[in-house]
Every structure is written in structure tokens, then in C-alpha cells.
PDB file of N, CA and C in Angstrom:
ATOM      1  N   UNK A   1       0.824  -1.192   0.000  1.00  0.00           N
ATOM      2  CA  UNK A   1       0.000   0.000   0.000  1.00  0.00           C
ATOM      3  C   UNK A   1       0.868   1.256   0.000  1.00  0.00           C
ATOM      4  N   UNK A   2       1.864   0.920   0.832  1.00  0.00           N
ATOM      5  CA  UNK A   2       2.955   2.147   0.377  1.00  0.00           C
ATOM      6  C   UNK A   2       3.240   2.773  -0.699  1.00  0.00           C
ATOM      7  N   UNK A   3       3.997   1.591  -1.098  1.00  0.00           N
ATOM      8  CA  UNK A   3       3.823   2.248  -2.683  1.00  0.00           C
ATOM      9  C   UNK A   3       3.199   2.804  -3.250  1.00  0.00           C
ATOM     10  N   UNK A   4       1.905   2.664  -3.769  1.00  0.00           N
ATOM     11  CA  UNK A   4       1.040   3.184  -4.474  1.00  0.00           C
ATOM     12  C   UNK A   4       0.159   4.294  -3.923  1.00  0.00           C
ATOM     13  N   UNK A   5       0.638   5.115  -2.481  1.00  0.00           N
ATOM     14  CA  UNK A   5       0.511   5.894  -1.895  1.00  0.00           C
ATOM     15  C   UNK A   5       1.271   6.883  -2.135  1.00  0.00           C
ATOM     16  N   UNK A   6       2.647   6.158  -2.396  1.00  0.00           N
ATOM     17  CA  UNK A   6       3.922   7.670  -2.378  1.00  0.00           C
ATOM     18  C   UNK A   6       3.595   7.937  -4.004  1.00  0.00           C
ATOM     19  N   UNK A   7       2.835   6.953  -4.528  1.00  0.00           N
ATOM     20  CA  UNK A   7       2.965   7.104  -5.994  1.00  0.00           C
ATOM     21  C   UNK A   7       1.740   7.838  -6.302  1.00  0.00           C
ATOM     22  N   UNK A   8       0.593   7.971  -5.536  1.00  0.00           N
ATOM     23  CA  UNK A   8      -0.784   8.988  -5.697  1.00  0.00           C
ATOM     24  C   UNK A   8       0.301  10.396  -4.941  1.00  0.00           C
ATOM     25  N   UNK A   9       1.017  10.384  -4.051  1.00  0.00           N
ATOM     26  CA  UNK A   9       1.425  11.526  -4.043  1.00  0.00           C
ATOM     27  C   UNK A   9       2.319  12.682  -4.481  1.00  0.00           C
ATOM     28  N   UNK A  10       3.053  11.251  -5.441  1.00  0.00           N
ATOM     29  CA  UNK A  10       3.996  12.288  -6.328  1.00  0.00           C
ATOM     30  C   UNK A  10       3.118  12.582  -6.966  1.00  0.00           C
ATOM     31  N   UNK A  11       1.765  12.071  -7.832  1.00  0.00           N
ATOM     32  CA  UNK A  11       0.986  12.391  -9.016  1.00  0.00           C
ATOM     33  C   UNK A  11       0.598  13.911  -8.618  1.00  0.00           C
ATOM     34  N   UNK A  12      -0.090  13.516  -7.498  1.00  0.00           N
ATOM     35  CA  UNK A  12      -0.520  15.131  -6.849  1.00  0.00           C
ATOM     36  C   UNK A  12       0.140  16.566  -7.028  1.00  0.00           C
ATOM     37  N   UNK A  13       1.860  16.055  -6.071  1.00  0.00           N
ATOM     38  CA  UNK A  13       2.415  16.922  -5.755  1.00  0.00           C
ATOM     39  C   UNK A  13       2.914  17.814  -7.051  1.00  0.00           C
ATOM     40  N   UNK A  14       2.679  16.557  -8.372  1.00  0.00           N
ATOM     41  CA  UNK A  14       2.999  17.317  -9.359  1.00  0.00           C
ATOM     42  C   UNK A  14       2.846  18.041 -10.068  1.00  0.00           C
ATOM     43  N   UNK A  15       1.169  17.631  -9.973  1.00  0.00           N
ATOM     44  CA  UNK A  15      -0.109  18.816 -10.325  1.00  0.00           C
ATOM     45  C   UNK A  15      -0.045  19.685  -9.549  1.00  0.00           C
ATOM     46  N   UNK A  16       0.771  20.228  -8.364  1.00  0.00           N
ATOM     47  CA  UNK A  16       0.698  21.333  -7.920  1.00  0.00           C
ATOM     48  C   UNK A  16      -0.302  21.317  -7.219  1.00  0.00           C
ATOM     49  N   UNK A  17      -0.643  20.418  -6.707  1.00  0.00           N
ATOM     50  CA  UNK A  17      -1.853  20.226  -5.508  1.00  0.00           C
ATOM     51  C   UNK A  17      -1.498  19.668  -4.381  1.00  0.00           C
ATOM     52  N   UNK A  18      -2.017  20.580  -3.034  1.00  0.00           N
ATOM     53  CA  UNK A  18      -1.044  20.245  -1.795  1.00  0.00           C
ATOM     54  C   UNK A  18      -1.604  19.261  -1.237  1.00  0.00           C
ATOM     55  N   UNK A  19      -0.540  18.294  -0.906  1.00  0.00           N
ATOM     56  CA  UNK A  19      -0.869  17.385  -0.103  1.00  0.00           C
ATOM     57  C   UNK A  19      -0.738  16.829   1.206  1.00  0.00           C
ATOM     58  N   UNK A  20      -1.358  16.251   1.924  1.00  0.00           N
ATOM     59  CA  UNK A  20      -1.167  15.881   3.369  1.00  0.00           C
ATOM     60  C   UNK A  20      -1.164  14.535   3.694  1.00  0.00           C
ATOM     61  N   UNK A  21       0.253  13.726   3.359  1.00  0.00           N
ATOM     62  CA  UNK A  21       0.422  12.587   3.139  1.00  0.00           C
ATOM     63  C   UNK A  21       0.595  12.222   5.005  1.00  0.00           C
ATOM     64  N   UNK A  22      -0.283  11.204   5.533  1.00  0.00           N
ATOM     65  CA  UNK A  22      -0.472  10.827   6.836  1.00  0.00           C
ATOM     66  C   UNK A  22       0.344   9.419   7.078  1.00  0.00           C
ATOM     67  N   UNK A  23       1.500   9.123   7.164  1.00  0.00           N
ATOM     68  CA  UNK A  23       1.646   8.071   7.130  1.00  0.00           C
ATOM     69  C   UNK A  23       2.331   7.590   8.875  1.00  0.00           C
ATOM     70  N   UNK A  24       1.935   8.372   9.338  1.00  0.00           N
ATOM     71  CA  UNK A  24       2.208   7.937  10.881  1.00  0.00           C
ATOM     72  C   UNK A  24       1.648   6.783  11.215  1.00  0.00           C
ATOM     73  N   UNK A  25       2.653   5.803  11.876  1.00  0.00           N
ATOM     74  CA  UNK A  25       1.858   4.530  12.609  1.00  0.00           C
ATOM     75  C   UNK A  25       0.747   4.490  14.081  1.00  0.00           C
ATOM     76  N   UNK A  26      -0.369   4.690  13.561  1.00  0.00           N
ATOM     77  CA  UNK A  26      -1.546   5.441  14.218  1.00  0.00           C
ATOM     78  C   UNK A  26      -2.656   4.163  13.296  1.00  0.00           C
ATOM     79  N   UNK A  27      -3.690   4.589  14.535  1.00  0.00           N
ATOM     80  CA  UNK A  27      -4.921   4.096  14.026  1.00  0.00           C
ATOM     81  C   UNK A  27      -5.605   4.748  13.159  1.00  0.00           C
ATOM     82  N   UNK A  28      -6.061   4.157  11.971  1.00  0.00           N
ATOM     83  CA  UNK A  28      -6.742   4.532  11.038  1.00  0.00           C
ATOM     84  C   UNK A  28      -7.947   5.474  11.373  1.00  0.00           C
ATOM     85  N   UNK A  29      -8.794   5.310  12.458  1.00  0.00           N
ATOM     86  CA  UNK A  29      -9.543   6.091  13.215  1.00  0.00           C
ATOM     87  C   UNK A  29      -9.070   7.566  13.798  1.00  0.00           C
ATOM     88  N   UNK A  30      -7.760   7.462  14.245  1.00  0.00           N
ATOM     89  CA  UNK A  30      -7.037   8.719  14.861  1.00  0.00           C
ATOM     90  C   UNK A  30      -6.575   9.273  13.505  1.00  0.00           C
ATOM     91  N   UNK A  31      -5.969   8.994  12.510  1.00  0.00           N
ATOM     92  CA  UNK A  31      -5.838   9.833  11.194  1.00  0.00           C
ATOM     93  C   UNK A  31      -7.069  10.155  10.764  1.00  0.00           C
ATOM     94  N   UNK A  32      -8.232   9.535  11.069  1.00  0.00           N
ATOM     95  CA  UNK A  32      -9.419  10.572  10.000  1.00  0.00           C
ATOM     96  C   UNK A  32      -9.940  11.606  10.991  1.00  0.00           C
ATOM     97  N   UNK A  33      -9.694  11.478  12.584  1.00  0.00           N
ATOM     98  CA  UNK A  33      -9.971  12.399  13.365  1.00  0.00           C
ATOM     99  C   UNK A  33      -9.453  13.758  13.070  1.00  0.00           C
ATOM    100  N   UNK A  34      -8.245  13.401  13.234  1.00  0.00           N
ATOM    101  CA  UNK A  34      -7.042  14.527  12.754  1.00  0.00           C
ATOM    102  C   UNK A  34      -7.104  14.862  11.227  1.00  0.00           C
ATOM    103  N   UNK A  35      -7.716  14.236  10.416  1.00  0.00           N
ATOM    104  CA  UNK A  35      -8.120  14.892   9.250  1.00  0.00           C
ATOM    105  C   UNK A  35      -9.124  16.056   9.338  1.00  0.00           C
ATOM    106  N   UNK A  36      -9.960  15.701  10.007  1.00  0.00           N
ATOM    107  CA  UNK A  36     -11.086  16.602  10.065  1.00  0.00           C
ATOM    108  C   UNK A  36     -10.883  17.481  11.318  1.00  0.00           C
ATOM    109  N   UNK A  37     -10.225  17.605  11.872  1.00  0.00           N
ATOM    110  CA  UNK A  37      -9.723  18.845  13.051  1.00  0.00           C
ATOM    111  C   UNK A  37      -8.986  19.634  12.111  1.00  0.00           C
ATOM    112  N   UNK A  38      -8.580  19.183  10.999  1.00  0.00           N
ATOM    113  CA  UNK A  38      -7.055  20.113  10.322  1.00  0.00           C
ATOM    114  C   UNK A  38      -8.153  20.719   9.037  1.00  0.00           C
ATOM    115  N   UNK A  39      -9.338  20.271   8.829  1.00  0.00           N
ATOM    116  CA  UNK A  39     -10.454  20.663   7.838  1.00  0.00           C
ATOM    117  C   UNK A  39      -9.546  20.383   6.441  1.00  0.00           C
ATOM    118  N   UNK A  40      -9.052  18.952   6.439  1.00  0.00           N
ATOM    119  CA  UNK A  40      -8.733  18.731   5.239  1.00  0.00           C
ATOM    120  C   UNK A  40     -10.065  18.332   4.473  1.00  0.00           C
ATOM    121  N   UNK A  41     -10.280  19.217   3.189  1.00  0.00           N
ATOM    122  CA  UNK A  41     -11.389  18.695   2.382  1.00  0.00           C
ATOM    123  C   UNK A  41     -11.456  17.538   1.776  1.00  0.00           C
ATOM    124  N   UNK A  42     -10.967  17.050   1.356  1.00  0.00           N
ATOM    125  CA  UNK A  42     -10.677  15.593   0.426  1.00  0.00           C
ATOM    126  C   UNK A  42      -9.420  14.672   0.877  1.00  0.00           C
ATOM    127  N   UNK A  43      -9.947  13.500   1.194  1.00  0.00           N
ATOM    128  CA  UNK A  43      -9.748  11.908   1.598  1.00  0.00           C
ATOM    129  C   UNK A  43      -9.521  11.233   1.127  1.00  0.00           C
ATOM    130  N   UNK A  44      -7.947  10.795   0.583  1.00  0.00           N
ATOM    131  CA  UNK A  44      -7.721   9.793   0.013  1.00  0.00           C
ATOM    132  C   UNK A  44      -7.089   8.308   0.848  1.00  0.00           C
ATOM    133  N   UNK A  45      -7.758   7.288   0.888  1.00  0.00           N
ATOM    134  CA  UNK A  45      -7.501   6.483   1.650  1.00  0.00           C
ATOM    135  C   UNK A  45      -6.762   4.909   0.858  1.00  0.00           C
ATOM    136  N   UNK A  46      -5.875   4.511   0.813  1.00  0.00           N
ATOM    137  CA  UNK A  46      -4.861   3.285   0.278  1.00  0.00           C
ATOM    138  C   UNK A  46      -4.574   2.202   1.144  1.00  0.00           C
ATOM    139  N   UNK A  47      -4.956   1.072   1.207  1.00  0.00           N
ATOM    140  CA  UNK A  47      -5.024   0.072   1.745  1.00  0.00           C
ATOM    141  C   UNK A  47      -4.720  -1.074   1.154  1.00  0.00           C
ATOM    142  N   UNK A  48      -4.109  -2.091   1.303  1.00  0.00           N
ATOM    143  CA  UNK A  48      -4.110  -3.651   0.833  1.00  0.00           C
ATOM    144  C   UNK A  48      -5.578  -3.762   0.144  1.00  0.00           C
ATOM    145  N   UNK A  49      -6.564  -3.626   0.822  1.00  0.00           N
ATOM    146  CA  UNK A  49      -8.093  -3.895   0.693  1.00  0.00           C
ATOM    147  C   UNK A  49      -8.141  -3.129  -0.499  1.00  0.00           C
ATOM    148  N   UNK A  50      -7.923  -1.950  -1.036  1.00  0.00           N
ATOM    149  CA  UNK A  50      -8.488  -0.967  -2.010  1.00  0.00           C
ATOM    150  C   UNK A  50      -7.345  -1.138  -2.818  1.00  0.00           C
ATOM    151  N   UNK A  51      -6.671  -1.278  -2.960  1.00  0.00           N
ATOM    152  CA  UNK A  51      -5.068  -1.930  -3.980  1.00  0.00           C
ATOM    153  C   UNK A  51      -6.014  -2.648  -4.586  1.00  0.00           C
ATOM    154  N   UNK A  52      -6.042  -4.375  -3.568  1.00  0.00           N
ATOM    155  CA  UNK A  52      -6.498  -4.823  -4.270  1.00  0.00           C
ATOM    156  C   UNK A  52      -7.624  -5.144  -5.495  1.00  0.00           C
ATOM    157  N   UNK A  53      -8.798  -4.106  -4.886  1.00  0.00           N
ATOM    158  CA  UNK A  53     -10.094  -4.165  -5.642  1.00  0.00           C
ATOM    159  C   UNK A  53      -9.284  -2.536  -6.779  1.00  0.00           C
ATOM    160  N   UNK A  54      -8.173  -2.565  -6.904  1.00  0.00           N
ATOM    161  CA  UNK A  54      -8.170  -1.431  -7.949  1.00  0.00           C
ATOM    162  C   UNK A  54      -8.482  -0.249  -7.908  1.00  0.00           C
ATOM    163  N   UNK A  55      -8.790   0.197  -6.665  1.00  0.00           N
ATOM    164  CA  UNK A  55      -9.529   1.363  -6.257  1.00  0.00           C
ATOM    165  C   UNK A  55      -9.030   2.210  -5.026  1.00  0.00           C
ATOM    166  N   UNK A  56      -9.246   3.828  -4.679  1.00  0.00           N
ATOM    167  CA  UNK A  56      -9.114   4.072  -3.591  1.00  0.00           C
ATOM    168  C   UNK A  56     -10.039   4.221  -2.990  1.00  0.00           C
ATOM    169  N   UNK A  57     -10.472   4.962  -1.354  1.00  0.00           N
ATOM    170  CA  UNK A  57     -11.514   5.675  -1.123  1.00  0.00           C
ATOM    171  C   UNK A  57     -10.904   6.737  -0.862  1.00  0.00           C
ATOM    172  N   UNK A  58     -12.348   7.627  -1.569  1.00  0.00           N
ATOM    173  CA  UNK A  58     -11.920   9.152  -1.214  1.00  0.00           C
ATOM    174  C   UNK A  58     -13.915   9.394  -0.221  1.00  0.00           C
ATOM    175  N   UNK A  59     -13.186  10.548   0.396  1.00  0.00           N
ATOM    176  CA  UNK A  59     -14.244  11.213   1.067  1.00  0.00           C
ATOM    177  C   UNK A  59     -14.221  12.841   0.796  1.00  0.00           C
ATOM    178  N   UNK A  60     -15.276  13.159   0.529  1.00  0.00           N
ATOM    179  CA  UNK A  60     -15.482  14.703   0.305  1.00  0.00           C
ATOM    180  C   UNK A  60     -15.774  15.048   2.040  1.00  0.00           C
ATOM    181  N   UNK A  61     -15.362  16.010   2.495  1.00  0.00           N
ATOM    182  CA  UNK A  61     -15.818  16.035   4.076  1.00  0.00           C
ATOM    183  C   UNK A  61     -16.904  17.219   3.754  1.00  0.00           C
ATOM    184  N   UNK A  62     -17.262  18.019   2.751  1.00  0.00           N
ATOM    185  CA  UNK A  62     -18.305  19.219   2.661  1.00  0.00           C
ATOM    186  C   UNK A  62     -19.034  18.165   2.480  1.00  0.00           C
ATOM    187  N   UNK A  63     -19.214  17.189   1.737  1.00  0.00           N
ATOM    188  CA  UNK A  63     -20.774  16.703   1.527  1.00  0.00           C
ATOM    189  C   UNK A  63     -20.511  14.995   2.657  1.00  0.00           C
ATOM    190  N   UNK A  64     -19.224  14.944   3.072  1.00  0.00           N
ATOM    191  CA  UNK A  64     -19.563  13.504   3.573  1.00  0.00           C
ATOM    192  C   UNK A  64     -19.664  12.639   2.476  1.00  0.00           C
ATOM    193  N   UNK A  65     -19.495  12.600   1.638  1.00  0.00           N
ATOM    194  CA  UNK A  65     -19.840  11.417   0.800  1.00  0.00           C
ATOM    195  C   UNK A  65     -18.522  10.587   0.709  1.00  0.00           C
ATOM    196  N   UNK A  66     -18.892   9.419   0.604  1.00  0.00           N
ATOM    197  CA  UNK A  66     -17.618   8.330   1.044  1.00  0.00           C
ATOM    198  C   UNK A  66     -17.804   7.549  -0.891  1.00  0.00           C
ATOM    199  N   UNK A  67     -17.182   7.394  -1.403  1.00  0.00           N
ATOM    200  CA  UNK A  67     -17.238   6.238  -2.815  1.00  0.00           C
ATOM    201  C   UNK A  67     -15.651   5.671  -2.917  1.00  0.00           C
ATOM    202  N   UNK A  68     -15.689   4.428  -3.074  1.00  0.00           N
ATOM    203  CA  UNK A  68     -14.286   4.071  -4.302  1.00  0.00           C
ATOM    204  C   UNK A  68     -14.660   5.050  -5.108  1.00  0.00           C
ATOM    205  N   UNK A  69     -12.782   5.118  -5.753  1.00  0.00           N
ATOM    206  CA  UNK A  69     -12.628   5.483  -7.001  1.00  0.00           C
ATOM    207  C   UNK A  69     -11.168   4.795  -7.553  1.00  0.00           C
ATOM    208  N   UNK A  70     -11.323   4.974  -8.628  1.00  0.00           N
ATOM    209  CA  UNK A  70      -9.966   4.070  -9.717  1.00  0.00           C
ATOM    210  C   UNK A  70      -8.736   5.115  -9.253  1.00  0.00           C
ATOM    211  N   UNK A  71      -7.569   5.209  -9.733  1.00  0.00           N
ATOM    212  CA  UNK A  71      -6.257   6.068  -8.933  1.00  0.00           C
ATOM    213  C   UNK A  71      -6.417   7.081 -10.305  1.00  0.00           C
ATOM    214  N   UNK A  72      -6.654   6.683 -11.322  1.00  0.00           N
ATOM    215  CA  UNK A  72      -6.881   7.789 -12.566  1.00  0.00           C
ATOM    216  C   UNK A  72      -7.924   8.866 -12.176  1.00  0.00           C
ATOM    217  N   UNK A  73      -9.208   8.676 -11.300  1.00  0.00           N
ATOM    218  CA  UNK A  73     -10.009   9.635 -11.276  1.00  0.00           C
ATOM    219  C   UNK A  73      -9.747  10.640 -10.394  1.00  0.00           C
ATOM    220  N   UNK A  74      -8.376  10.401  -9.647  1.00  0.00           N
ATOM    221  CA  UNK A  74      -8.337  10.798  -8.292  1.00  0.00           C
ATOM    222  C   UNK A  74      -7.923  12.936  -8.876  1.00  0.00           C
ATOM    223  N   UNK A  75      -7.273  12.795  -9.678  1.00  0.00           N
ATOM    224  CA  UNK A  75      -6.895  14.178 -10.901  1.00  0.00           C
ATOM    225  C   UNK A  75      -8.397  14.788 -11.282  1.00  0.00           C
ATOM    226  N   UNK A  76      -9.326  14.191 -11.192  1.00  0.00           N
ATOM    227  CA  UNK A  76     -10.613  14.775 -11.681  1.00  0.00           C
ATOM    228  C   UNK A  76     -11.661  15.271 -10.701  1.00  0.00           C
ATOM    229  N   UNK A  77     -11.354  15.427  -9.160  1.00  0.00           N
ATOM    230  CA  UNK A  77     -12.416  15.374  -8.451  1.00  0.00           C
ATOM    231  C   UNK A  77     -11.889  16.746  -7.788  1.00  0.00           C
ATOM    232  N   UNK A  78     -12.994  17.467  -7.530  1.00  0.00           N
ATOM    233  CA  UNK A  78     -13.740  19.095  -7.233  1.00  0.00           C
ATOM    234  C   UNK A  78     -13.842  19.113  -5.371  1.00  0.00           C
TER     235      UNK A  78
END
């Protein structure tokens, strides 16, 4: 999952879009806490689990909405 984490974040960093790469050894629960105390808008989440199905999750925190998405769409979302 690493990998393909540092690798959504070079994509990012390259587009010139800032990122807040969390990779502290912490509970997955305490990083989305601290996501949303820091009012990061958008959630990208990389896991063994979402590798495998090809997908990440992202969360919009203005609307709450939770979906997979493919690592290509991750450049397209508002």
C-alpha cells in the first residue's frame, strides 16, 4: 500500500496540488480524526483492501460522501 501511496502523491504533488500525506503509525480512526480537526477537504484512503479491488476511497468532508474510485479519477475530483 505504500507504494502506491507515495505514488498517488507524487501524481498530486505534481499537479501542484497540496498534499497531506499521513503516514504515521496510528490508528486509522485517529488519522481521520485529525483529518477533520485540520479541515482537510478531500480523503484519500490506500489500503491492501483498495489496492487490491483497484480502487481508492476518497471522502469529500463538505458533503460527507464516502465512494471508491480508480487512482486515474483521483486528478478529476472538485
Amino acid at each position: 500500500a505504500k507504494d502506491s501511496a507515495d505514488a498517488i502523491y507524487k501524481k498530486l504533488s505534481d499537479e501542484g496540488i497540496e498534499v497531506l500525506y499521513d503516514d504515521r503509525d496510528a490508528r486509522a480512526g485517529e488519522k481521520f480524526a485529525d483529518s477533520d480537526l485540520l479541515g482537510i477537504p478531500h480523503r484519500i484512503v490506500v489500503s491492501d483492501k483498495t489496492i487490491e479491488a483497484g480502487t481508492v476511497e476518497y471522502k469529500n468532508r463538505k458533503s460527507s460522501e464516502t465512494k471508491m474510485i480508480s487512482e486515474d479519477e483521483i486528478l478529476n475530483l472538485e
